[in-house]
Each structure stands twice: as C-alpha cells, then as structure tokens.
C-alpha atoms as a PDB file:
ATOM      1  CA  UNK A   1       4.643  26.843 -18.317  1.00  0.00           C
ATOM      2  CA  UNK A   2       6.410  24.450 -20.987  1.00  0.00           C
ATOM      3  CA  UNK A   3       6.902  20.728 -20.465  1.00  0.00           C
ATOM      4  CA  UNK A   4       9.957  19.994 -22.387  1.00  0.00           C
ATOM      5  CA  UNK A   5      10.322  16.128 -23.258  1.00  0.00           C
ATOM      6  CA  UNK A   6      13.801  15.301 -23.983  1.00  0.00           C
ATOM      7  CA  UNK A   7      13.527  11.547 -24.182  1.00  0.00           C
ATOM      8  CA  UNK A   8      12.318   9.579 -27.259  1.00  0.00           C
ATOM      9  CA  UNK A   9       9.156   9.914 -27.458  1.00  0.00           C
ATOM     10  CA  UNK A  10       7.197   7.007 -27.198  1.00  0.00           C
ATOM     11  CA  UNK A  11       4.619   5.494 -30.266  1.00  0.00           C
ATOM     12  CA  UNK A  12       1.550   6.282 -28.359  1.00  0.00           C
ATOM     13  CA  UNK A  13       2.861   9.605 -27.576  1.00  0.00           C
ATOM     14  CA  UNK A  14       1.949  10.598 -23.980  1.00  0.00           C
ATOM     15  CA  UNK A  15      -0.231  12.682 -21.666  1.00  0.00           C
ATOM     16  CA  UNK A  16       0.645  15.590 -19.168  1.00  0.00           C
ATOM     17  CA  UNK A  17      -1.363  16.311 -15.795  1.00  0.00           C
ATOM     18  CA  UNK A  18      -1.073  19.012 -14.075  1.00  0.00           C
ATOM     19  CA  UNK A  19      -2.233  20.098 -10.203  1.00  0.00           C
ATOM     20  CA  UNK A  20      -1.916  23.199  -8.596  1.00  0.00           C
ATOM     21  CA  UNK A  21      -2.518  23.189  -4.698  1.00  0.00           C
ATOM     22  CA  UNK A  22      -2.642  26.140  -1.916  1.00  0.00           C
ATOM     23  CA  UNK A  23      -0.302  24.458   1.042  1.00  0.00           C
ATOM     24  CA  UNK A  24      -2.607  26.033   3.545  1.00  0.00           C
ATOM     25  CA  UNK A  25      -5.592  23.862   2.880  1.00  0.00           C
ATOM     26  CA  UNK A  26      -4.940  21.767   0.215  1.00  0.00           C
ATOM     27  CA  UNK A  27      -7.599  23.173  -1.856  1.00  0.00           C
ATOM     28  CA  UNK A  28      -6.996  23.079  -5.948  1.00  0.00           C
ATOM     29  CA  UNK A  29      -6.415  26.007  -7.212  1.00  0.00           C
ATOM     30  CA  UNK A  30      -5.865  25.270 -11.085  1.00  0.00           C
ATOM     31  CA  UNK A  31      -5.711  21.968 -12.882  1.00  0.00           C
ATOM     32  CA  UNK A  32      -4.959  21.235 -16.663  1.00  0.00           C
ATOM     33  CA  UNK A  33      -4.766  18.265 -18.512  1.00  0.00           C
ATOM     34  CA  UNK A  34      -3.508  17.200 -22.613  1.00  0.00           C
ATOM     35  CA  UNK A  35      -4.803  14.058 -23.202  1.00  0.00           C
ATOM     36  CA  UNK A  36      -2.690  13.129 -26.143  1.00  0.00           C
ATOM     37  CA  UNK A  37       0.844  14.513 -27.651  1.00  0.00           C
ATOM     38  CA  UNK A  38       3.613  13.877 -29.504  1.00  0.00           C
ATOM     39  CA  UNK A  39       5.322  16.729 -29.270  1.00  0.00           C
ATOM     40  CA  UNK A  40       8.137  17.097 -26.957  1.00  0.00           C
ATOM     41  CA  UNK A  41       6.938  20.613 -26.051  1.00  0.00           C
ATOM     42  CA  UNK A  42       3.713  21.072 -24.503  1.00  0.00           C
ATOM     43  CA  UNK A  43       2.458  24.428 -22.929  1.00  0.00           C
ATOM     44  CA  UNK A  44       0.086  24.328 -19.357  1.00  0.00           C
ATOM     45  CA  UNK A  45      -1.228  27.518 -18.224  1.00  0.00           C
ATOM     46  CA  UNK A  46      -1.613  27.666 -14.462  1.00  0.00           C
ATOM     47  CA  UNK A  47      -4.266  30.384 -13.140  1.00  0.00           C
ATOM     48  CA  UNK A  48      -6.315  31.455 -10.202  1.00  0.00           C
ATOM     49  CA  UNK A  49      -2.798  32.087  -8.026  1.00  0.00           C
ATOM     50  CA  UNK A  50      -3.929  34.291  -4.951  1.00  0.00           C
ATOM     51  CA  UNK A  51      -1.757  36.550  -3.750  1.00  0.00           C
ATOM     52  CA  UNK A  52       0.414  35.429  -0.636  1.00  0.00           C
ATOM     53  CA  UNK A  53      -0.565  31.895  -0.903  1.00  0.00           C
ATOM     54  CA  UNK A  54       2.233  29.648  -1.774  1.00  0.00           C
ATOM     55  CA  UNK A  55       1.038  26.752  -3.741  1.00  0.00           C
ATOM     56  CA  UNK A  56       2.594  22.889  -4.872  1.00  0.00           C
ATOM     57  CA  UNK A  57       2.572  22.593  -8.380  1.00  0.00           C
ATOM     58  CA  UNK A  58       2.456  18.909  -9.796  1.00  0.00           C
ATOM     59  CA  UNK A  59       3.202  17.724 -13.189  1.00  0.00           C
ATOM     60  CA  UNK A  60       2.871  14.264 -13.941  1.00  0.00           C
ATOM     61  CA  UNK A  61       4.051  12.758 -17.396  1.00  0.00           C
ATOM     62  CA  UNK A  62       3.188   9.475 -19.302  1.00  0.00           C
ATOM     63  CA  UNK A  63       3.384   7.426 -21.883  1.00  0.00           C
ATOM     64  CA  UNK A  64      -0.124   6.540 -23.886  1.00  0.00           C
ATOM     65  CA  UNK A  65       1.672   2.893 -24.860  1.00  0.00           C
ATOM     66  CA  UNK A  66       3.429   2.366 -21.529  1.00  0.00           C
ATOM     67  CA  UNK A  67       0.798   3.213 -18.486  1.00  0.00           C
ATOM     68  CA  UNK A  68       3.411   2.350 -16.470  1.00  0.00           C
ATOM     69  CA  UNK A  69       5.932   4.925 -17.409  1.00  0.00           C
ATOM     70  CA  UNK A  70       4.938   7.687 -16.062  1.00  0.00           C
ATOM     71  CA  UNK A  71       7.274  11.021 -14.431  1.00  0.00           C
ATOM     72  CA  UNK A  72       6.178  12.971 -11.686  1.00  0.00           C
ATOM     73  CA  UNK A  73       7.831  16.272 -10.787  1.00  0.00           C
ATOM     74  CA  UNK A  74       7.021  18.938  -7.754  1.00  0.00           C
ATOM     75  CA  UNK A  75       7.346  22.437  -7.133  1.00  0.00           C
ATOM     76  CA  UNK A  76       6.344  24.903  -5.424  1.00  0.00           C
ATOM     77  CA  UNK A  77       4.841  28.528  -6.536  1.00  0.00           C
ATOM     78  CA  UNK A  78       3.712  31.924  -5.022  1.00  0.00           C
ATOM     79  CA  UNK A  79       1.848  35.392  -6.587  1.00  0.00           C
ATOM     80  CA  UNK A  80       3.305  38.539  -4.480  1.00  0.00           C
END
C-alpha cells in the first residue's frame, strides 16, 4: 500500500503508523511503522490477512516537527 503525501512536507519530515485489525475480535493482525521520511511516497506492506475475516486498516500520519499535526485515515479490508 502507498501513502501518498500531497501537502508540503514539513522540515522534520514525518512518520507513518499503520494498524491492521480483524473486526471480529479486535485482535492485530499486521502492524508497520517508518519512523522518519521525507518523501511524499512511502510504501506499508500489510500481511497475515485470513481469509473471510474482514479487517480495519488504520493509517495515521505526522509531522516529526509538529507532534500535533498528525492525519488519521480508516478503512476497511478483506482476503476471499
């Protein structure tokens, strides 16, 4: 999955989180993490999807010289 930034980036470039949840149980499937960019395209590989089992997929964005500024987006994700 890409993370397309299409805002200026900021100086301290920022950090991407990502959290992949079964809805069933709320158990984490898959998380990732990059620490530190300044790219506006970063790549997050999400794994371990089960078959049948649809799953909430968060990504959170922030800046590194904001804390503050951060973007969260949901959605959600299934494996036939």
């Amino acid at each position: 999955m890409k993370v397309l930034t299409s805002s200026k980036m900021p100086s301290g470039g920022i950090g991407v989180d990502m959290v992949v949840k079964k809805d069933s149980d709320g158990t984490t499937v898959c998380s990732s993490s990059i620490s530190s960019s300044k790219s506006n395209t970063n790549t997050l590989t999400i794994t371990n999807l089960t078959g049948g089992s649809i799953c909430t997929v968060n990504v959170t964005v922030r800046s590194l010289s904001k804390p503050a500024n951060t973007l969260t987006r949901t959605f959600k994700i299934a494996r036939k």
